[in-house]
N, C-alpha and C. Protein backbone atom coordinates (compact mmCIF):
# COMPACT_ATOMS: atom_id res chain seq x y z
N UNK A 1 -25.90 -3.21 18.59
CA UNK A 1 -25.37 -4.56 18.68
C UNK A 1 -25.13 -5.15 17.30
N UNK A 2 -26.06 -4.78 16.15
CA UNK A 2 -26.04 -5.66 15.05
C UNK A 2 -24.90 -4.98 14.57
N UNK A 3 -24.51 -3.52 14.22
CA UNK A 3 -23.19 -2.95 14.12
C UNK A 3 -22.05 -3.87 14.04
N UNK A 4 -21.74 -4.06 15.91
CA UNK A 4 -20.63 -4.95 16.71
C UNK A 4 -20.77 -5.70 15.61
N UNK A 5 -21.71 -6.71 15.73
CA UNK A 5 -21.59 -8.25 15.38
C UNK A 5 -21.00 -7.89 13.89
N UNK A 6 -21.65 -6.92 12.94
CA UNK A 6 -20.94 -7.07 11.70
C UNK A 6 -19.85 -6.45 11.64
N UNK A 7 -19.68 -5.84 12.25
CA UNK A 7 -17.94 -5.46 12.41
C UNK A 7 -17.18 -6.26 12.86
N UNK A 8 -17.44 -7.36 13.54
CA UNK A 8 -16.40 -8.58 14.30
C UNK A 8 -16.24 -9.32 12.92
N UNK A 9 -17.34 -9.98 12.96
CA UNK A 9 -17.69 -10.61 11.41
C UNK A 9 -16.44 -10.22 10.48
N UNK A 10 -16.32 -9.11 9.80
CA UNK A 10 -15.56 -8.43 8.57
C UNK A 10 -14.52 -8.69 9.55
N UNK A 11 -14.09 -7.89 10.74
CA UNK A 11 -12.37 -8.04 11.29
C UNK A 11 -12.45 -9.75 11.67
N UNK A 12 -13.24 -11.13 11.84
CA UNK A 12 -12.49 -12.31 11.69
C UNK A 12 -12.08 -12.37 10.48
N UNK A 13 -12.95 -12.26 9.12
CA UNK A 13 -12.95 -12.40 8.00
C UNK A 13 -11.23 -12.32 7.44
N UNK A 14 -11.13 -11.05 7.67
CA UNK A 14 -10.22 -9.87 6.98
C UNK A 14 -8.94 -10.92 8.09
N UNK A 15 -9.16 -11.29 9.00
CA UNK A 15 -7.89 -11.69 10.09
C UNK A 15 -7.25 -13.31 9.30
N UNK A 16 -8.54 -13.44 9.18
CA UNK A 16 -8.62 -15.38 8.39
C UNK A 16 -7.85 -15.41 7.15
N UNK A 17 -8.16 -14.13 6.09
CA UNK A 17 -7.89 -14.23 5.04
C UNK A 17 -6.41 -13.97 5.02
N UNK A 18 -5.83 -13.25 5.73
CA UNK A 18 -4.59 -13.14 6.37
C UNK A 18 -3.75 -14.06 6.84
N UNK A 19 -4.10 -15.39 7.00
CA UNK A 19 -4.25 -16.44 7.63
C UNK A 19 -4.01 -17.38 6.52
N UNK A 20 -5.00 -17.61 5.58
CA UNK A 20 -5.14 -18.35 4.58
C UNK A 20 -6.10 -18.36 3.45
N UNK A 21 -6.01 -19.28 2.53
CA UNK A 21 -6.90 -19.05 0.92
C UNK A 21 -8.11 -18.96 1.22
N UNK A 22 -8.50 -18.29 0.19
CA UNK A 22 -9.99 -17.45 0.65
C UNK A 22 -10.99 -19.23 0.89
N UNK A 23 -10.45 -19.97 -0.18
CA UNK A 23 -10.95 -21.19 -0.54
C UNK A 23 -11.39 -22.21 0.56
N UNK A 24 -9.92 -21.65 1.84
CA UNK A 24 -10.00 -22.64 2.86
C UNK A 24 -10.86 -21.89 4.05
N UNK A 25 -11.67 -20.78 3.84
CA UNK A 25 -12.56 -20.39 4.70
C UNK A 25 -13.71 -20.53 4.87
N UNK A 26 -14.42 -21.26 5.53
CA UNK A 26 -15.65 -21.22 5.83
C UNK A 26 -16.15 -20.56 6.80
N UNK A 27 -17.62 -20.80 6.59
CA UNK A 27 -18.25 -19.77 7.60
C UNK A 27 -17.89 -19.65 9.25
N UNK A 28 -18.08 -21.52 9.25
CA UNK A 28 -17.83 -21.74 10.69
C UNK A 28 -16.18 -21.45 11.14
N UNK A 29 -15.52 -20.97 10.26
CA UNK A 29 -14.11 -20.53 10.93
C UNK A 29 -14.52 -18.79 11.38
N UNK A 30 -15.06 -18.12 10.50
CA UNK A 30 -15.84 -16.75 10.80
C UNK A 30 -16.18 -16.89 12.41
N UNK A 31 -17.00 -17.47 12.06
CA UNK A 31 -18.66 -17.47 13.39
C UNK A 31 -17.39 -17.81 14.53
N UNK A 32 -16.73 -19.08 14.38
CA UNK A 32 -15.64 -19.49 15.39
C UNK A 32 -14.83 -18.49 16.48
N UNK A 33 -14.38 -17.96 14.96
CA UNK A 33 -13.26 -17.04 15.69
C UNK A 33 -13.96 -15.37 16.00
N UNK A 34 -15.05 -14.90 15.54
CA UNK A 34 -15.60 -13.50 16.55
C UNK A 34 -16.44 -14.38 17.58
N UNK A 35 -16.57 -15.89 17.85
CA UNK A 35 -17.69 -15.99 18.69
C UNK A 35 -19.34 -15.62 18.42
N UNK A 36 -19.74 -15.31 17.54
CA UNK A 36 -20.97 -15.91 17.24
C UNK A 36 -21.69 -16.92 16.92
N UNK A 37 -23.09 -17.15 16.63
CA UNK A 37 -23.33 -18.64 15.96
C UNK A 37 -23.54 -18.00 14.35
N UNK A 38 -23.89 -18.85 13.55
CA UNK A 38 -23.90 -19.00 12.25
C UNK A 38 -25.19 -18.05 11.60
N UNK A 39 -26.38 -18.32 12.73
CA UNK A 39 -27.39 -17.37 12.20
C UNK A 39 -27.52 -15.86 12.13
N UNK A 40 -26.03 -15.66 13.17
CA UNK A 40 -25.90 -14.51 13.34
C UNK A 40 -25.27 -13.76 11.93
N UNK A 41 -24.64 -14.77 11.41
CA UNK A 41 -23.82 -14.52 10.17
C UNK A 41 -24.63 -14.38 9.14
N UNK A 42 -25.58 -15.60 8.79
CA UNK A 42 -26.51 -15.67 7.92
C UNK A 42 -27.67 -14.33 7.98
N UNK A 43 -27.89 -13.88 9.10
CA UNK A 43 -28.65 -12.13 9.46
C UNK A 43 -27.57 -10.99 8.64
N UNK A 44 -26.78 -11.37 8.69
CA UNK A 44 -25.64 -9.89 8.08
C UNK A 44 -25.51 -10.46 6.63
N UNK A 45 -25.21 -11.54 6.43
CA UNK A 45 -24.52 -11.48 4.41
C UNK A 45 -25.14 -12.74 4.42
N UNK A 46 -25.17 -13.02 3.07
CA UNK A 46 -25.96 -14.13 2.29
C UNK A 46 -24.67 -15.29 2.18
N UNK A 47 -23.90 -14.90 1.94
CA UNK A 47 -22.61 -16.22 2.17
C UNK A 47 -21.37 -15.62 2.04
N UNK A 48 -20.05 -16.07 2.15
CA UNK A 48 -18.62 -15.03 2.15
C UNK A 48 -18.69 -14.27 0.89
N UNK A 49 -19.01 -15.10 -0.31
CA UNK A 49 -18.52 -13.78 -1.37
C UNK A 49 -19.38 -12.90 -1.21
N UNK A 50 -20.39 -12.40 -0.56
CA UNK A 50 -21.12 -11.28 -0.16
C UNK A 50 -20.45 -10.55 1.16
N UNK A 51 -19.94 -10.97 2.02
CA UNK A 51 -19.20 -10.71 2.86
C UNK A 51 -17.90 -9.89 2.05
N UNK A 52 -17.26 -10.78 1.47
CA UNK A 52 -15.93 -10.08 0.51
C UNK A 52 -16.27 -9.00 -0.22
N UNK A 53 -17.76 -8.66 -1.35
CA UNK A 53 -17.99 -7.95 -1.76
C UNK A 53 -18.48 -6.49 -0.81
N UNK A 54 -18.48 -6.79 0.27
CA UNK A 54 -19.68 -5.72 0.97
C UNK A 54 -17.77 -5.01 1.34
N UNK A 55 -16.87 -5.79 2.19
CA UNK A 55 -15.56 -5.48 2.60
C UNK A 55 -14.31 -4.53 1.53
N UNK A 56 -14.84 -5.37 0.19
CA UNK A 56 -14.01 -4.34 -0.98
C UNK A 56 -14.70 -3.08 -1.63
N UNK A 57 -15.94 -3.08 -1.29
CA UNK A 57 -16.85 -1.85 -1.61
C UNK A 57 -16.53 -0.77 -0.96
N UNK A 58 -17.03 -1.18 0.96
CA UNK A 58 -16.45 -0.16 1.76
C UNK A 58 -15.00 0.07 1.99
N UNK A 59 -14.27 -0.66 1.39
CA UNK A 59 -12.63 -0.22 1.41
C UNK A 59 -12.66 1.07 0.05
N UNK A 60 -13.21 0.92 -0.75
CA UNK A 60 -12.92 1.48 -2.11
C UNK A 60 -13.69 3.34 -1.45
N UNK A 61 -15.17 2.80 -1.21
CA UNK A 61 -15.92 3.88 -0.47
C UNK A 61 -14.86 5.09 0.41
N UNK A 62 -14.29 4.19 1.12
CA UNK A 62 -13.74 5.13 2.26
C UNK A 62 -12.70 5.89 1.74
N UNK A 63 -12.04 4.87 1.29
CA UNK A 63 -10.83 5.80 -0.08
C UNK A 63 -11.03 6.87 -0.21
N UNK A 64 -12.31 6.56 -1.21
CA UNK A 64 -12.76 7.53 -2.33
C UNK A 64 -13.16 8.99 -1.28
N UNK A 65 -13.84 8.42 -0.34
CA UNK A 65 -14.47 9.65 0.45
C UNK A 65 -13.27 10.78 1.51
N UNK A 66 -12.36 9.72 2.09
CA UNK A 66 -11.59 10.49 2.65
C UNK A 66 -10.10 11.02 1.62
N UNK A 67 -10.16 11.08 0.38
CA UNK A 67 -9.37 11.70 -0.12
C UNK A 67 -10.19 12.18 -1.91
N UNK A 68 -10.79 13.34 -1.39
CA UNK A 68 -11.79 13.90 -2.58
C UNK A 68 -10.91 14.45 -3.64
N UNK A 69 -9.79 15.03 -3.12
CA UNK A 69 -8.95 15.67 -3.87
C UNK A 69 -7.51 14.90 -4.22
N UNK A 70 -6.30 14.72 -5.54
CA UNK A 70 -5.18 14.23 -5.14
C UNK A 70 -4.44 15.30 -5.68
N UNK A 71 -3.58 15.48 -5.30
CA UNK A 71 -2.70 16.50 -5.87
C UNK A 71 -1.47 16.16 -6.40
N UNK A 72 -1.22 14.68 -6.72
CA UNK A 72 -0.20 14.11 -7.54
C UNK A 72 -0.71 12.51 -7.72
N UNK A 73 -0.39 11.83 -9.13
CA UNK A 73 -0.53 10.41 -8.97
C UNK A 73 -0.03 9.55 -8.24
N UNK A 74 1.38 10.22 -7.54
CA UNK A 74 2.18 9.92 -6.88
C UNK A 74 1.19 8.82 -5.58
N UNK A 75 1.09 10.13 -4.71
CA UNK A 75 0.04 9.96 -3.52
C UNK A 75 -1.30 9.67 -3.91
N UNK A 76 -1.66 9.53 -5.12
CA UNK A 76 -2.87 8.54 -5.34
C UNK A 76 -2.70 7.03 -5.76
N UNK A 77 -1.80 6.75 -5.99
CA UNK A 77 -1.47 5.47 -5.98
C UNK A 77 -0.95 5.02 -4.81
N UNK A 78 -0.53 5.51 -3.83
CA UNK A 78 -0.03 5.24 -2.22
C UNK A 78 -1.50 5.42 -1.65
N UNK A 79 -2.22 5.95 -1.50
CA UNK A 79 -3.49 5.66 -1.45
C UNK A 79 -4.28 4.50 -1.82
N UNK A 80 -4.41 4.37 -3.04
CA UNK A 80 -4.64 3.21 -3.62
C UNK A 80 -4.11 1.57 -3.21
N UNK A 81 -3.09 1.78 -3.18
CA UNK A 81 -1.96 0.32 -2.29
C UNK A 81 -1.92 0.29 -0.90
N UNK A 82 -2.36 1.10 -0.47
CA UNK A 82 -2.34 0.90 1.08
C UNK A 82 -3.19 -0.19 1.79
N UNK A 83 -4.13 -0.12 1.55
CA UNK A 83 -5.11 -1.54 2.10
C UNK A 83 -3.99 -2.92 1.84
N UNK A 84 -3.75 -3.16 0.61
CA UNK A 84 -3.21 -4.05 -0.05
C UNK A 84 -1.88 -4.20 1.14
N UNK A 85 -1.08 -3.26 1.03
CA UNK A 85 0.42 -2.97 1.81
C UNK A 85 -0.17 -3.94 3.27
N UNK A 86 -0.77 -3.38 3.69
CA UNK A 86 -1.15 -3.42 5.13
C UNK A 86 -1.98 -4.90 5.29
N UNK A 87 -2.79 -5.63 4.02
CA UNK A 87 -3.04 -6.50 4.29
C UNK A 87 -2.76 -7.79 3.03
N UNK A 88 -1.10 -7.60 2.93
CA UNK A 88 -0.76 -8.13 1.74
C UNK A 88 -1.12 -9.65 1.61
N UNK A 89 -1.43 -10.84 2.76
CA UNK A 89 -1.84 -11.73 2.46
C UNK A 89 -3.07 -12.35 1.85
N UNK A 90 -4.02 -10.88 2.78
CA UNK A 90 -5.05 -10.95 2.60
C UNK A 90 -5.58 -11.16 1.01
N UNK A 91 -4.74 -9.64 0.01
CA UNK A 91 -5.21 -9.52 -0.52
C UNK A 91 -4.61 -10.39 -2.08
N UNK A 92 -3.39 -11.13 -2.06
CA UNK A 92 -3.18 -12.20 -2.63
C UNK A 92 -3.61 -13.26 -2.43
N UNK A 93 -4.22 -13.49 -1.37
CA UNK A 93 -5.63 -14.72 -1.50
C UNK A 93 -6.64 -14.41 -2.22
N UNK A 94 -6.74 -13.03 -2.12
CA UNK A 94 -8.37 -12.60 -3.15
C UNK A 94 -7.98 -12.77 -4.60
N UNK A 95 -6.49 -12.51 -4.81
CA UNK A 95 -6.04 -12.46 -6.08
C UNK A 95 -6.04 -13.55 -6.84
N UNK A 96 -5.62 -14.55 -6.03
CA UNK A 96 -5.20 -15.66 -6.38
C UNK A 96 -6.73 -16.83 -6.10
N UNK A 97 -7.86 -16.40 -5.71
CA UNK A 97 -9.47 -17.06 -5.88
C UNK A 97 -10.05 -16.96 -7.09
N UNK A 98 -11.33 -17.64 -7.07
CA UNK A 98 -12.10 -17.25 -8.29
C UNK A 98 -13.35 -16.12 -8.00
N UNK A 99 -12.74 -15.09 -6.79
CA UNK A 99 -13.41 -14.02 -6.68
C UNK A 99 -12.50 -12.80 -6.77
N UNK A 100 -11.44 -12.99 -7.85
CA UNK A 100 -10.48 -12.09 -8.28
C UNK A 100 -11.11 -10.84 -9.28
N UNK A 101 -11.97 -11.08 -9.76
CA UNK A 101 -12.89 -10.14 -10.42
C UNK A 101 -13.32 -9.09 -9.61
N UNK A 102 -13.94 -9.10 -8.33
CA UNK A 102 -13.78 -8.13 -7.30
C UNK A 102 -13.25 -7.49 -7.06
N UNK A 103 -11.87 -8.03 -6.86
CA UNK A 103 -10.71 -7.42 -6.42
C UNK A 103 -10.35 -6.12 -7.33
N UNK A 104 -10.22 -7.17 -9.21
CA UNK A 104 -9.61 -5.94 -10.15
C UNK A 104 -10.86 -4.32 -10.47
N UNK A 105 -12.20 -5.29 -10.18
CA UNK A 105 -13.15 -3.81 -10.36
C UNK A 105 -12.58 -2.87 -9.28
N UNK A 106 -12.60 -3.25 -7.69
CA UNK A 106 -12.20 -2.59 -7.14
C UNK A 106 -10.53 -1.66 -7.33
N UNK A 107 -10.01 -2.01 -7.53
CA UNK A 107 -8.17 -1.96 -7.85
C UNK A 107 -8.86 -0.87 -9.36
N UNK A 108 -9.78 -0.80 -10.38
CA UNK A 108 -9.76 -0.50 -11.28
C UNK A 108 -10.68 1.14 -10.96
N UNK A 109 -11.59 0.89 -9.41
CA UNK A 109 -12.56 1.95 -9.71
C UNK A 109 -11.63 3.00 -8.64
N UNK A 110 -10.77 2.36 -8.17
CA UNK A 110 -9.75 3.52 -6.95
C UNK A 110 -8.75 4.08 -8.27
N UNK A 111 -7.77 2.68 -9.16
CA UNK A 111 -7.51 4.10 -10.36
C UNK A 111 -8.25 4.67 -10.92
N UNK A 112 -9.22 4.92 -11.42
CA UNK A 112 -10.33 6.20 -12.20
C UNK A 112 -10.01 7.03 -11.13
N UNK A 113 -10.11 6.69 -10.11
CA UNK A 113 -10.98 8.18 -8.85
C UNK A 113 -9.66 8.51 -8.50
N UNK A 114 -8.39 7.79 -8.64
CA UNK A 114 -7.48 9.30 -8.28
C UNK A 114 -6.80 9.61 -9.85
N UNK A 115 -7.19 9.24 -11.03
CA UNK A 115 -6.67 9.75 -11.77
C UNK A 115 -7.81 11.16 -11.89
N UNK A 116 -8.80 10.58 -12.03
CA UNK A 116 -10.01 11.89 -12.20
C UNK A 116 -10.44 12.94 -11.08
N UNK A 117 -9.66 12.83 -10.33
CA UNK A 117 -9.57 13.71 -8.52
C UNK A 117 -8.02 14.40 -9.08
N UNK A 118 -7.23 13.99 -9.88
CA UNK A 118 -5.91 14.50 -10.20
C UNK A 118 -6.07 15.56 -11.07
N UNK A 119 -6.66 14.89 -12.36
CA UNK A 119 -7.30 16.08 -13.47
C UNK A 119 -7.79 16.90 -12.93
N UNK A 120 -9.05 16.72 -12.11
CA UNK A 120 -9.77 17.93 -11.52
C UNK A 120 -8.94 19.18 -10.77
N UNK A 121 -7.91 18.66 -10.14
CA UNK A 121 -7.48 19.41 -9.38
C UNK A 121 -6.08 19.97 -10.09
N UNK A 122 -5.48 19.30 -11.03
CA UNK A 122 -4.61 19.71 -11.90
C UNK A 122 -5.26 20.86 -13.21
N UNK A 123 -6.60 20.78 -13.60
CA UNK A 123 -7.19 21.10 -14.82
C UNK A 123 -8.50 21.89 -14.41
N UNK A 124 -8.44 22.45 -13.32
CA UNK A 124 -9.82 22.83 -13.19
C UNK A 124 -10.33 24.17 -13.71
N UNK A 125 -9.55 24.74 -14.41
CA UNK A 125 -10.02 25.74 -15.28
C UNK A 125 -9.71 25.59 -16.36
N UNK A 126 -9.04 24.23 -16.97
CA UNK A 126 -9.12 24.24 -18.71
C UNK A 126 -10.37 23.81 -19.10
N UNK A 127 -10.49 24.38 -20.43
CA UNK A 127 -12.13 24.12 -21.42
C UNK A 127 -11.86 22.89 -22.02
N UNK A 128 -11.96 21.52 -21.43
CA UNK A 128 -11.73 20.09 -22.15
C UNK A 128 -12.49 19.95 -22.14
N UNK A 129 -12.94 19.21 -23.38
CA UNK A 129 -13.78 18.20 -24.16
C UNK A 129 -14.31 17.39 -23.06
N UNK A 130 -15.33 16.77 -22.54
CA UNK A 130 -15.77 15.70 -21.69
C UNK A 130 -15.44 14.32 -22.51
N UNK A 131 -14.89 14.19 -23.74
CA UNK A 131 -14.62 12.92 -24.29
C UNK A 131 -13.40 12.94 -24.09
N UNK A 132 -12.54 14.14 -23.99
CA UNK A 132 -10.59 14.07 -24.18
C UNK A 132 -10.78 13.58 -22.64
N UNK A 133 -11.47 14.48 -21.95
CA UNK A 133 -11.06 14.33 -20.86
C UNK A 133 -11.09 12.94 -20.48
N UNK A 134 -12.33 11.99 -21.03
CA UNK A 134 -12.62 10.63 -20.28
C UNK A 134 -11.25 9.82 -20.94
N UNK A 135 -10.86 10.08 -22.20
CA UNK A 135 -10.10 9.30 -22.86
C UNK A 135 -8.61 9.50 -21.86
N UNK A 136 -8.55 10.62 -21.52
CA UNK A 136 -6.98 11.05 -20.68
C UNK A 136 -7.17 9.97 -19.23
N UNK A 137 -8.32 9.98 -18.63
CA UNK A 137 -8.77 9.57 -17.45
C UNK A 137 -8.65 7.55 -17.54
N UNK A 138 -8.75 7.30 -18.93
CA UNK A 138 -8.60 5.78 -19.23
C UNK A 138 -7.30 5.57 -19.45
N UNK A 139 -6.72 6.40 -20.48
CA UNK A 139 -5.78 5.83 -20.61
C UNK A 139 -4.71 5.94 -19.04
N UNK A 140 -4.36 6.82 -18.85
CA UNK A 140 -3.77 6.83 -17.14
C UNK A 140 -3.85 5.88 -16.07
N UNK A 141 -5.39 5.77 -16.02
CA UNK A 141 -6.18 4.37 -15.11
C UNK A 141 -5.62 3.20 -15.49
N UNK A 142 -5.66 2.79 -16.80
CA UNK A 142 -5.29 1.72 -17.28
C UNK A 142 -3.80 1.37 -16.76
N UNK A 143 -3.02 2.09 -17.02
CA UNK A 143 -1.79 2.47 -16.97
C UNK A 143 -1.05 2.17 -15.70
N UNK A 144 -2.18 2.64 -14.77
CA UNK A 144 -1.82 2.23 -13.15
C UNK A 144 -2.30 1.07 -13.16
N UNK A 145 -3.56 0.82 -13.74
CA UNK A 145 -4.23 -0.42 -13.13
C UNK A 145 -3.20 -1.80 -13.59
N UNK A 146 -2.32 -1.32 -14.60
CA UNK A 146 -1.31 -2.51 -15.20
C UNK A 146 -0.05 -2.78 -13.92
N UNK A 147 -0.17 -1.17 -13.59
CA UNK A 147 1.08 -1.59 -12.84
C UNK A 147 0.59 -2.47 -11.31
N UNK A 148 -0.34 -2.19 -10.70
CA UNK A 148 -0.46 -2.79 -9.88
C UNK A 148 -1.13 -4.06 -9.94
N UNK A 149 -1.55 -4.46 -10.87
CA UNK A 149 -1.68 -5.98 -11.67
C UNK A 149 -0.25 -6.15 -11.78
N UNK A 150 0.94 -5.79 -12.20
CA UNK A 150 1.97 -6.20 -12.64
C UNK A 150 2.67 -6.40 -11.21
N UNK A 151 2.61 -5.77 -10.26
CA UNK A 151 3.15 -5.77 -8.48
C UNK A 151 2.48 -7.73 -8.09
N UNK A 152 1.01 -7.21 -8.25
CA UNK A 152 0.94 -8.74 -7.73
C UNK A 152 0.96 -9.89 -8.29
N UNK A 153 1.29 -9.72 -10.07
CA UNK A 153 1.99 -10.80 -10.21
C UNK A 153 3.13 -11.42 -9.79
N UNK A 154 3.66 -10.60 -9.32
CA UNK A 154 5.41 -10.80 -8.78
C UNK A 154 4.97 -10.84 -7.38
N UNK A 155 3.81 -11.37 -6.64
CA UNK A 155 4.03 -11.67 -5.87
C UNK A 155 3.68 -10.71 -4.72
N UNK A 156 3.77 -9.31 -4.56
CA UNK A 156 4.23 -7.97 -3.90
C UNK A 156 5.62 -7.40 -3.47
N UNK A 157 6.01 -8.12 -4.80
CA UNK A 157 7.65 -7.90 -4.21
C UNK A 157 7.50 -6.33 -3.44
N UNK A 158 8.46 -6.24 -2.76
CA UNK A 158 8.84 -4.99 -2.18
C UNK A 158 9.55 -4.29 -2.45
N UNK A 159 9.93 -3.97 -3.97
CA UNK A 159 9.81 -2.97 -4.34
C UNK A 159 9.36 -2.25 -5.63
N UNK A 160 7.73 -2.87 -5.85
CA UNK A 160 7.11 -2.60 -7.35
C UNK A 160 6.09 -1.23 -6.42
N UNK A 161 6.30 -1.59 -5.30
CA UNK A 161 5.50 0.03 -4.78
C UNK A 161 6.63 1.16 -5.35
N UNK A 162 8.12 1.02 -4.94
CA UNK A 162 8.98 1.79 -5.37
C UNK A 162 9.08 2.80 -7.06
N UNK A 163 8.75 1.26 -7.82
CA UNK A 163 8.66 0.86 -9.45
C UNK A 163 6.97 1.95 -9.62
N UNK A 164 6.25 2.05 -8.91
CA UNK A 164 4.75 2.60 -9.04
C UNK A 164 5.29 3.60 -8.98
N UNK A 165 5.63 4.29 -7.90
CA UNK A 165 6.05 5.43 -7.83
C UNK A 165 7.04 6.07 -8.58
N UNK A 166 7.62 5.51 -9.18
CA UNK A 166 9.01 6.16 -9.92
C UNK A 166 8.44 6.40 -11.05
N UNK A 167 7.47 5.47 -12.14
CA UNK A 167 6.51 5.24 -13.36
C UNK A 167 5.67 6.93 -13.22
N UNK A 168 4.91 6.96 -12.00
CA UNK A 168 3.96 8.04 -12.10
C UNK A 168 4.99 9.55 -12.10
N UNK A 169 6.34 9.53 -11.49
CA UNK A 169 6.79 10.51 -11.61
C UNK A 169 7.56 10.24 -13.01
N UNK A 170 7.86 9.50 -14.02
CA UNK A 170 8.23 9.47 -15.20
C UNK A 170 7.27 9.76 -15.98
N UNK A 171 5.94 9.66 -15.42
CA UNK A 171 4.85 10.17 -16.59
C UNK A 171 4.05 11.41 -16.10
N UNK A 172 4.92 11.97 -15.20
CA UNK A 172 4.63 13.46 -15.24
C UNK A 172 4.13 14.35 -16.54
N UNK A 173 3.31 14.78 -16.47
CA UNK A 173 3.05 15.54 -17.90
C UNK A 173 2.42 14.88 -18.90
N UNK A 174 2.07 13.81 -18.83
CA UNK A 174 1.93 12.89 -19.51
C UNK A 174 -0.08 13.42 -19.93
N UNK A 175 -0.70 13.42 -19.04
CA UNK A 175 -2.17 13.44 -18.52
C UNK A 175 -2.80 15.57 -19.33
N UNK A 176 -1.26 16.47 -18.65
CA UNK A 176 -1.44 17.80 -19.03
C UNK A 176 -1.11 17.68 -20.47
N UNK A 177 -0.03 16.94 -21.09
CA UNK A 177 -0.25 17.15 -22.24
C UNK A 177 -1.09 16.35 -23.43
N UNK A 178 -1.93 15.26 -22.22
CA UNK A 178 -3.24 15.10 -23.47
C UNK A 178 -4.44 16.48 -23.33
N UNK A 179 -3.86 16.96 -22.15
CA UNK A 179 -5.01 18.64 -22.41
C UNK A 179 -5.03 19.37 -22.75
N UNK A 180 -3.45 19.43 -23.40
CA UNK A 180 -2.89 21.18 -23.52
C UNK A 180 -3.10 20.58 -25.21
N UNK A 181 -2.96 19.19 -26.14
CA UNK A 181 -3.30 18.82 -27.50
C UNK A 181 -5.28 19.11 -27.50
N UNK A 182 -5.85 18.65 -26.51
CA UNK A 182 -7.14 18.56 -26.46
C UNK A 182 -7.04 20.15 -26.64
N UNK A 183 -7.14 20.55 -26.09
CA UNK A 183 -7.26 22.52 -26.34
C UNK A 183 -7.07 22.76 -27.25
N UNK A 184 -5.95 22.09 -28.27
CA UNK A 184 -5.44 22.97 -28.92
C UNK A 184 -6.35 22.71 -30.56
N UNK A 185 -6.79 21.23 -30.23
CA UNK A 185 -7.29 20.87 -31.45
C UNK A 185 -8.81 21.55 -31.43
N UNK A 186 -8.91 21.56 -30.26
CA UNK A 186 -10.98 22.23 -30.35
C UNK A 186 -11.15 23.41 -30.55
């Protein structure tokens, strides 16, 4: 039962925020709309930004877990934007709160994990440096993490997913040849 209840909980949450600014949500619109009372809420999270934090953790979690491997930045950044795609109001209310810090750790720890799920699976028998390698793994991350900072400044226009994708296939090679210099210098 306690499951249910926190799973209703997160899907009003996630439905509300969809709805409107994170700002204009309170609890009692939560509790309202799955039909619980308040103590039931207060038993699961300490107040919404614990609610929001527990919701962008296990979004990032599940990511991370159901795609161990990427085999292009391409499809790790379509990975990465998909929550967002699917809950674009949602997640320009988070953007646009003063619990936007959440948002970018999260947005920042899904680029590491498919740039460093890319290397691995692109590089898994070169002899790199564990420092080239972290430095290849930042700079890349960064790189995405601009672009999809740069998508929701504009709003989500529809077509900076396009602009993501076209960037990662222009920087093809980009990642192998900080490995194939890393090799060459050690």
């Amino acid at each position: 039962m306690a499951n249910f209840t926190k799973k209703a909980i997160k899907e009003s949450f996630v439905k509300l925020l969809n709805e409107k600014p994170l700002a204009k949500i309170s609890v009692k619109d939560i509790v309202e709309d799955c039909g619980i009372n308040r103590n039931s809420f207060y038993y699961h999270f300490q107040d919404i930004p614990a609610l929001l934090e527990e919701i962008i953790t296990e979004q990032a979690e599940e990511l991370i877990e159901n795609y161990p491997e990427i085999e292009s930045l391409e499809k790790g950044m379509e990975v990465a934007t998909e929550f967002a795609i699917h809950n674009k109001m949602a997640v320009f209310h988070i953007y646009n709160s003063v619990n936007r810090d959440m948002y970018e750790q999260y947005t920042m720890r899904l680029c590491r994990h498919v740039v460093a799920r890319y290397l691995d699976v692109a590089f898994k028998d070169a002899n790199v440096p564990a420092e080239d390698r972290e430095l290849a793994v930042r700079l890349v991350s960064c790189t995405l993490f601009g672009l999809v900072y740069d998508w929701l400044n504009s709003g989500m226009n529809e077509e900076r997913p396009a602009d993501i994708k076209r960037v990662c296939e222009l920087c093809k090679g980009i990642p192998e040849m900080i490995i194939e210099r890393s090799k060459l210098n050690n």
